[in-house]
Protein backbone atom coordinates (compact mmCIF):
# COMPACT_ATOMS: atom_id res chain seq x y z
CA UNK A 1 -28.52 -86.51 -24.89
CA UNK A 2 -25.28 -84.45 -24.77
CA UNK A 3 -26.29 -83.00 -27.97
CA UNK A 4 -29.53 -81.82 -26.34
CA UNK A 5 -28.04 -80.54 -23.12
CA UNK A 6 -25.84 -78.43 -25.05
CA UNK A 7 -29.03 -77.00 -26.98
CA UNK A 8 -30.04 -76.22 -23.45
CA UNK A 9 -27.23 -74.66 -22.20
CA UNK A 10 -26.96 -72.34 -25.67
CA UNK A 11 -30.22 -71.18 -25.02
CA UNK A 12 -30.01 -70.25 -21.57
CA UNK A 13 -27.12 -68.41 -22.06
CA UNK A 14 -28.63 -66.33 -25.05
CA UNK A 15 -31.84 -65.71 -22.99
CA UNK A 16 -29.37 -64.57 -19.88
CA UNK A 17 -27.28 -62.08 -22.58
CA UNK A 18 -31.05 -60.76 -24.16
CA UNK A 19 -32.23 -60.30 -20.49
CA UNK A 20 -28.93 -58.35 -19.81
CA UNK A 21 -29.06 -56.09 -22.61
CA UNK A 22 -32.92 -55.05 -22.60
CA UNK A 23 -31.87 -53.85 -19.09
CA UNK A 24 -28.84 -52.03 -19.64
CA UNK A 25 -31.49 -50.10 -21.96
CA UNK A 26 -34.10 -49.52 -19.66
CA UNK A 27 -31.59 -48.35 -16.90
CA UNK A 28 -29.94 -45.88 -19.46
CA UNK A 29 -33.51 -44.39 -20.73
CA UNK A 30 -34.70 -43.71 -17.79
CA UNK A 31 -31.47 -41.73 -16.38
CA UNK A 32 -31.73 -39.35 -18.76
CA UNK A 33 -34.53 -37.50 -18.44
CA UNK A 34 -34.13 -37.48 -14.56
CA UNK A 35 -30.57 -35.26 -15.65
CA UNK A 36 -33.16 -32.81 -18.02
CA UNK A 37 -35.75 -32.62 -15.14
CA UNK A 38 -33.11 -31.79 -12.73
CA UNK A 39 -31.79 -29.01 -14.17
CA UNK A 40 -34.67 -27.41 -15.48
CA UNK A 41 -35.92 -26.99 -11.68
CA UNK A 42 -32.51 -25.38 -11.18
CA UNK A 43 -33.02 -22.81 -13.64
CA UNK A 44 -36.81 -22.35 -12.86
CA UNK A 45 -35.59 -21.82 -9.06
CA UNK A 46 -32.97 -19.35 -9.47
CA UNK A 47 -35.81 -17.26 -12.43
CA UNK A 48 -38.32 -17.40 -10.16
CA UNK A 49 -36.10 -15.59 -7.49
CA UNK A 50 -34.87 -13.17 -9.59
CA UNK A 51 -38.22 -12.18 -10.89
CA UNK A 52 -39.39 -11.40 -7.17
CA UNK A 53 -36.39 -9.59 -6.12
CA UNK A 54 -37.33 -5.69 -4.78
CA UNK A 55 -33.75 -4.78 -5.42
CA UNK A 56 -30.35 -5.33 -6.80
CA UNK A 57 -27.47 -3.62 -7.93
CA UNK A 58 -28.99 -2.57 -11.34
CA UNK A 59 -31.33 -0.77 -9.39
CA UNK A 60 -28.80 0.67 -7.05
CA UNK A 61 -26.59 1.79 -9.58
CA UNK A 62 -29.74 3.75 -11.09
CA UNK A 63 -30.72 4.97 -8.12
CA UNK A 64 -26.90 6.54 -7.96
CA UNK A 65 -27.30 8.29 -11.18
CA UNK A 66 -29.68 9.84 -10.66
CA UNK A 67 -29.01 11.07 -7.01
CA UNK A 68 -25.40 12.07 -8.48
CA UNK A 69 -27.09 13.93 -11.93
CA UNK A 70 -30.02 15.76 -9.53
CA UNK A 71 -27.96 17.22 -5.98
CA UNK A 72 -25.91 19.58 -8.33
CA UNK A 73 -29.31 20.89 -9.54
CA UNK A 74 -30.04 21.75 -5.51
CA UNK A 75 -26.61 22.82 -4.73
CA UNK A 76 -26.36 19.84 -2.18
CA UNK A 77 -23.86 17.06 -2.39
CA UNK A 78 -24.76 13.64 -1.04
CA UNK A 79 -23.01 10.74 0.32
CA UNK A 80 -24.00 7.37 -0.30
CA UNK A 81 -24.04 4.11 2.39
CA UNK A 82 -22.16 1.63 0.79
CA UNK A 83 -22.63 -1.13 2.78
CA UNK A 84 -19.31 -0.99 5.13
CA UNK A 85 -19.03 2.43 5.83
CA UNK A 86 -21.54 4.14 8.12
CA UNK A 87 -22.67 7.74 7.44
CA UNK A 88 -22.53 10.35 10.06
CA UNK A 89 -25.19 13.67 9.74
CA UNK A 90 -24.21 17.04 11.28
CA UNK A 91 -26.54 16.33 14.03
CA UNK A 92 -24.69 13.36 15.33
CA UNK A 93 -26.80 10.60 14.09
CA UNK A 94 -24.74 7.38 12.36
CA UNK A 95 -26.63 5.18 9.82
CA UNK A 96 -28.00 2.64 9.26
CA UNK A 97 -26.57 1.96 12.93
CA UNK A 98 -28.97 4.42 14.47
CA UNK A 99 -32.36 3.50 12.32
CA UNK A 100 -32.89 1.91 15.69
CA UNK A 101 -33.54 4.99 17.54
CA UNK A 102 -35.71 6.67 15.00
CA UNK A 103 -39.43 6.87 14.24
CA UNK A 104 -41.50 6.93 11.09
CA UNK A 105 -44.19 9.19 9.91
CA UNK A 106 -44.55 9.64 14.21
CA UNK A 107 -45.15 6.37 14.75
CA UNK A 108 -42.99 3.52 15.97
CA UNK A 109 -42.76 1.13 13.56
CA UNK A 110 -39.77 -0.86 12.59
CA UNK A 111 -36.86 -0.03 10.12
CA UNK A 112 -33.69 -1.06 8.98
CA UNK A 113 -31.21 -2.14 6.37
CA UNK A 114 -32.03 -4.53 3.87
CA UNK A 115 -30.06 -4.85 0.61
CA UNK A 116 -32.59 -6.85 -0.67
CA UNK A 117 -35.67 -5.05 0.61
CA UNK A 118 -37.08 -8.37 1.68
CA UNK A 119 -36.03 -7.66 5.15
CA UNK A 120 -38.64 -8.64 8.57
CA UNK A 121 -38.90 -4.71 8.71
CA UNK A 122 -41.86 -2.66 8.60
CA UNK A 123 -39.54 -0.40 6.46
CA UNK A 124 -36.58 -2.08 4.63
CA UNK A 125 -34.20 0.26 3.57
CA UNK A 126 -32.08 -0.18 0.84
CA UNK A 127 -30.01 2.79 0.09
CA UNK A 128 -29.24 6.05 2.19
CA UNK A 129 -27.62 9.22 1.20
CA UNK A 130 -26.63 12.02 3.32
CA UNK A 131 -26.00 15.77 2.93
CA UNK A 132 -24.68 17.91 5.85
CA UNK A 133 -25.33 21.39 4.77
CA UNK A 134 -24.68 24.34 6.86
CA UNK A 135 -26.36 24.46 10.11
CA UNK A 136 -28.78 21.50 8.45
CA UNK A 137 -28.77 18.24 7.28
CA UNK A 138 -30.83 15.94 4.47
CA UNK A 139 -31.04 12.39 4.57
CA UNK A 140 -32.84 10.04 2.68
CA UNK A 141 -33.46 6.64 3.00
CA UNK A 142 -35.27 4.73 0.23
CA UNK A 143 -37.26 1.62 1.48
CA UNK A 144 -39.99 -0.55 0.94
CA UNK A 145 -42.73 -0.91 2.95
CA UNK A 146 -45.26 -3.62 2.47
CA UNK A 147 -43.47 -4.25 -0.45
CA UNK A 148 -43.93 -0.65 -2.19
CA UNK A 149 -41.41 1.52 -2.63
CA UNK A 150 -41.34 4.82 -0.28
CA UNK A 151 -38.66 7.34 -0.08
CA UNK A 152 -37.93 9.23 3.47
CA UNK A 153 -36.18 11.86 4.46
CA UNK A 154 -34.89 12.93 7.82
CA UNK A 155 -33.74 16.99 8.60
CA UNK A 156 -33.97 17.34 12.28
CA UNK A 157 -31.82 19.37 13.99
CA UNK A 158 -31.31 17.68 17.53
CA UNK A 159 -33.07 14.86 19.26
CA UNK A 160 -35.29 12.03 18.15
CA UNK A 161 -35.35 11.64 14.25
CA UNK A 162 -38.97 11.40 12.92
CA UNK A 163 -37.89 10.09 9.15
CA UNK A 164 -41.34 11.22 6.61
CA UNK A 165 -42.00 10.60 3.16
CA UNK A 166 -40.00 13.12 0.91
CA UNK A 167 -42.49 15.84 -0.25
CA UNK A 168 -39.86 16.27 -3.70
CA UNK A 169 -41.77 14.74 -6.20
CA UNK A 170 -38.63 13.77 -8.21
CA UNK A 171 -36.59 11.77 -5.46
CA UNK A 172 -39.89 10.03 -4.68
CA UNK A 173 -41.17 9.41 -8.26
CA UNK A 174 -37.54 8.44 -9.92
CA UNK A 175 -37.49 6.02 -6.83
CA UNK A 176 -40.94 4.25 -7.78
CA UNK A 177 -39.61 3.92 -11.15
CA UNK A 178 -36.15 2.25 -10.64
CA UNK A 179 -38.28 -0.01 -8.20
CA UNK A 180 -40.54 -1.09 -10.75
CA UNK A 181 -37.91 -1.81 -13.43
CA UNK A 182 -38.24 1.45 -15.41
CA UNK A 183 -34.72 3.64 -15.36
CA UNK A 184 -33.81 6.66 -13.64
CA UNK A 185 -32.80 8.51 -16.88
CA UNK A 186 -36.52 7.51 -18.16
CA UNK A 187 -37.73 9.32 -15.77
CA UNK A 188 -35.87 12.34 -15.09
CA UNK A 189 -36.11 12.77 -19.11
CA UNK A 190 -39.86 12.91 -18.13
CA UNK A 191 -39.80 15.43 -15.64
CA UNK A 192 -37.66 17.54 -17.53
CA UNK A 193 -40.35 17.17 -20.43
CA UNK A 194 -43.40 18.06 -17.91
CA UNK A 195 -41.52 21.44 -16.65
CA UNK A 196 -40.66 22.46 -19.86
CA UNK A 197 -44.11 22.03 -21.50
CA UNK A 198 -45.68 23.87 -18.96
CA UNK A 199 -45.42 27.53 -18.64
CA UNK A 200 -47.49 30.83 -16.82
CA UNK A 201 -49.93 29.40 -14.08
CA UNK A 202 -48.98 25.98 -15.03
CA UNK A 203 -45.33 26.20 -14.03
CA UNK A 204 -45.65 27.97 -10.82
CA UNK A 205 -48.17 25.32 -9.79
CA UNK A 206 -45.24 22.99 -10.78
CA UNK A 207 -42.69 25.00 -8.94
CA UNK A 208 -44.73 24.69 -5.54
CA UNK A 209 -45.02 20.93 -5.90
CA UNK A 210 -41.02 20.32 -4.89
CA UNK A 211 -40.24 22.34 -1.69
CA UNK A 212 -37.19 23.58 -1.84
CA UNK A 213 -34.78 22.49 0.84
CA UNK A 214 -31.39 23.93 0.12
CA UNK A 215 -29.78 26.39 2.61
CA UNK A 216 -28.19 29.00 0.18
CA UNK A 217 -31.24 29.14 -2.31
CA UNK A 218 -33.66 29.54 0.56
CA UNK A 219 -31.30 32.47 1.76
CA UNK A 220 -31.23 34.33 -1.49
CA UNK A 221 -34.98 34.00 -1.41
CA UNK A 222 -35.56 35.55 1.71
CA UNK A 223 -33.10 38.48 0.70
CA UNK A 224 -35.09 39.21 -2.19
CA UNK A 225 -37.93 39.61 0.11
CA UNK A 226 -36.71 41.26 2.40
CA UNK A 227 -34.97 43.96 0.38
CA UNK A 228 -37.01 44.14 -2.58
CA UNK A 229 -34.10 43.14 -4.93
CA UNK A 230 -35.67 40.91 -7.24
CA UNK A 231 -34.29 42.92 -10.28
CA UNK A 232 -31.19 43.34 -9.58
CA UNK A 233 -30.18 40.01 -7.83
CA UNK A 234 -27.51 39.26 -10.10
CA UNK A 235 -25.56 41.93 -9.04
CA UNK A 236 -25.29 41.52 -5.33
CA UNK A 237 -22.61 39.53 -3.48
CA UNK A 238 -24.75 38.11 -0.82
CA UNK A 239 -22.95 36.40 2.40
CA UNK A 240 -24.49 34.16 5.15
CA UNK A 241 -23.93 33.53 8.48
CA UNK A 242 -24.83 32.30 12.02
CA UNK A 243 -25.37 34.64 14.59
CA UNK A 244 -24.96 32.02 17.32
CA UNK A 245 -26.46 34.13 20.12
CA UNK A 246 -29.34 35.09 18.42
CA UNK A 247 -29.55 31.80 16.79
CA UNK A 248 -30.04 33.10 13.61
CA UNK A 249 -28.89 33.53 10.25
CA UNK A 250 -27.24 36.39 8.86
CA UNK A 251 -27.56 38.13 5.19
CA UNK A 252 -25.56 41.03 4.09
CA UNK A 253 -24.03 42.21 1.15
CA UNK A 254 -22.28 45.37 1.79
CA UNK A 255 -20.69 44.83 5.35
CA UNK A 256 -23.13 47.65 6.68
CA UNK A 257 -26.45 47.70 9.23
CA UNK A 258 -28.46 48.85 6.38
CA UNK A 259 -27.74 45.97 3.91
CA UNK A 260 -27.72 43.60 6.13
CA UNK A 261 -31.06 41.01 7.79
CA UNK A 262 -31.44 37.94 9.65
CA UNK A 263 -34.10 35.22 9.62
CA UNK A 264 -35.10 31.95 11.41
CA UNK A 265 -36.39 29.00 9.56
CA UNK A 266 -38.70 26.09 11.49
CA UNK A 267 -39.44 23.32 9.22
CA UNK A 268 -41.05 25.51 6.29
CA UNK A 269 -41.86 28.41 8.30
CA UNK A 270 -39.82 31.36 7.56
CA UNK A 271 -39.01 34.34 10.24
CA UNK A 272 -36.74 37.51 9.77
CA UNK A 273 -36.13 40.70 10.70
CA UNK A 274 -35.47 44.07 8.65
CA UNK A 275 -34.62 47.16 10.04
CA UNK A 276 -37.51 49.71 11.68
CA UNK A 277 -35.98 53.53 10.72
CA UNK A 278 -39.07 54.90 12.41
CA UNK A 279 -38.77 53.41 15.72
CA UNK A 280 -35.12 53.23 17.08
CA UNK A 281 -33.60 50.55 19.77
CA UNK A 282 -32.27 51.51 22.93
CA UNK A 283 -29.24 52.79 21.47
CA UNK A 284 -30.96 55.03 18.74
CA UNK A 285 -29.67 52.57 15.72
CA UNK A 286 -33.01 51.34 13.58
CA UNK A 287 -35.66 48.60 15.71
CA UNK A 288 -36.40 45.52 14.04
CA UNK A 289 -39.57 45.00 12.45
CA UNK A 290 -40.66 40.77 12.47
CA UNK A 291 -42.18 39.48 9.47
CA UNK A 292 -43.40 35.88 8.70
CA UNK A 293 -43.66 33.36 5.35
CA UNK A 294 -42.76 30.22 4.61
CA UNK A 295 -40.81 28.24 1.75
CA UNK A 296 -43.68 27.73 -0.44
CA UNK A 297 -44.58 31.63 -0.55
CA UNK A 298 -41.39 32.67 -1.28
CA UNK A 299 -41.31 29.79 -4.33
CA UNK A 300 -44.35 31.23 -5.63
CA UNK A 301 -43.22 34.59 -5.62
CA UNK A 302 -39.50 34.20 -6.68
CA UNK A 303 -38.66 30.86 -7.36
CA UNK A 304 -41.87 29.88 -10.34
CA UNK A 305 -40.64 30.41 -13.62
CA UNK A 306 -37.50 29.11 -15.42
CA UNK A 307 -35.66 32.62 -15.74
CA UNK A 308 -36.80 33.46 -11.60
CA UNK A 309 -35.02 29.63 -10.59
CA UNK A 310 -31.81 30.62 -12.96
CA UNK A 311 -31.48 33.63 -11.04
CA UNK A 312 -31.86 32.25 -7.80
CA UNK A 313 -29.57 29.45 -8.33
CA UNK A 314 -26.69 31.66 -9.57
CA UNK A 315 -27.10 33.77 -6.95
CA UNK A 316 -26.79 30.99 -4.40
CA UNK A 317 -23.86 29.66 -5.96
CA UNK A 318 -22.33 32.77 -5.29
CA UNK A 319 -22.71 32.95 -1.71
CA UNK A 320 -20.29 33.72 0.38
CA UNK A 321 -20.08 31.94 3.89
CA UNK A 322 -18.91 34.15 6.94
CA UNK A 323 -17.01 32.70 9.69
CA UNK A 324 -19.91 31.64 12.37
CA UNK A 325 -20.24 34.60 15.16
């Protein structure tokens, strides 16, 4: 009998150790995989919000490049929000603080800052830069609106801003391709290649595509007009001014009455003024005689083909600013 309760007790104890070990088994097969599972849902997570990001400081850093490689080419220089610092415009405005106060495309629809572009705007913007030129001011704020990519631009000159899309085909263009994960040298290589295959007809169509929005380069083109001087542009000194109670610009280039002109400039719309020999003010000096155009007319006439935009551009980096009057 105590031979046979010790066959018992042996036997109980090996099932008890058998029992203990096909469970230490199960328990350590089955943790395992949970681990794998676990992290792959972490990595799927954080792909799957990468992937559906609008923006991010690849982008932004593009978007820089290109702003910084293209101003010089307008004779503007722009400063960029970046992110602490708020930007101030000649006319008083201060952004993205103000974006509260302004309206889109005339209507009133929402807009702010939103690094990411996913913001609860109507317009999220996600970068601004700012030029204060002399009088005016260009400001551009690139956003995205139901999710697509817009680029808007601001130069009022007093009271409510109404912010519209750009009409320069390169700001808004180069934007929509950063955006969509193509780069900003990519495509200003590509605009570069489209002006310089097209020549005659082609480029002046070009030309009046970008309207151009630079003080100085506008200035030399209404000179030209007004004095006939396409020929000889590169060698006058032009200067520019503000005649502050005739709020309007001045242009001279020899310090006298007869070589010098003013002009007026609302939105596109160009006005100014040369001198009337054959009927005399009330002091006998030459009358003015009022003439109208607008940017685009004086693009197609002196600002269309490669050698006409050289011209113009070195002559408005040669422009010499008076002292306000």
């Amino acid at each position: 009998m105590k031979i046979r309760g010790l066959s018992l007790i042996t036997l109980f104890a090996t099932g008890v150790l058998l029992l203990s070990g096909c469970g230490n088994h199960n328990s350590n097969s089955s943790s395992s995989p949970q681990t794998k599972t676990s992290v792959s849902k972490s990595s799927k997570s954080s792909s799957d919000k990468d992937s559906k990001a609008l923006w991010n400081d690849s982008k932004d850093a593009q978007l820089k490049k290109f702003i910084d490689d293209w101003a010089p080419t307008m004779h503007q220089s722009y400063q960029k929000f970046d992110g602490e610092h708020t930007i101030k415009t000649s006319t008083g405005m201060v952004y993205p603080d103000d974006l509260t106060k302004v309206s889109v495309d005339g209507s009133n629809s929402s807009i702010g800052w939103s690094k990411s572009g996913k913001g609860h705007y109507a317009y999220n913007v996600v970068a601004i830069y700012n030029y204060n030129g002399s009088p005016n001011h260009i400001t551009y704020f690139f956003a995205f609106h139901d999710g697509q990519p817009v680029a808007l631009v601001d130069q009022s000159s007093g009271g409510t801003p109404d912010l519209t899309p750009t009409k320069n085909n390169d700001v808004q263009s180069t934007f929509e391709s950063i955006a969509g994960g193509s780069s900003a040298s990519s495509s200003s290589s590509a605009s570069a290649n489209n002006s310089n295959e097209n020549t005659g007809s082609s480029e002046k169509k070009n030309s009046s595509d970008s309207v151009v929005t630079d003080n100085d380069t506008i200035a030399v083109m209404v000179y030209e007009k007004g004095f006939n001087v396409e020929d000889d542009l590169a060698n006058i000194p032009i200067t520019i001014g503000v005649n502050k109670e005739m709020g309007r610009y001045v242009l001279g280039s020899g310090g006298t009455g007869a070589t010098t002109m003013t002009y007026s400039a609302s939105g596109s719309t160009i006005t100014y003024w040369t001198n009337d020999y054959e009927n005399r003010n009330s002091t006998g000096g030459p009358g003015e005689k009022e003439h109208t155009t607008t940017v685009q007319e004086l693009q197609r006439e002196f600002y269309a083909t490669s050698s006409q935009k050289q011209a113009v551009n070195d002559a408005a980096s040669r422009i010499k600013h008076m002292s306000d009057f």
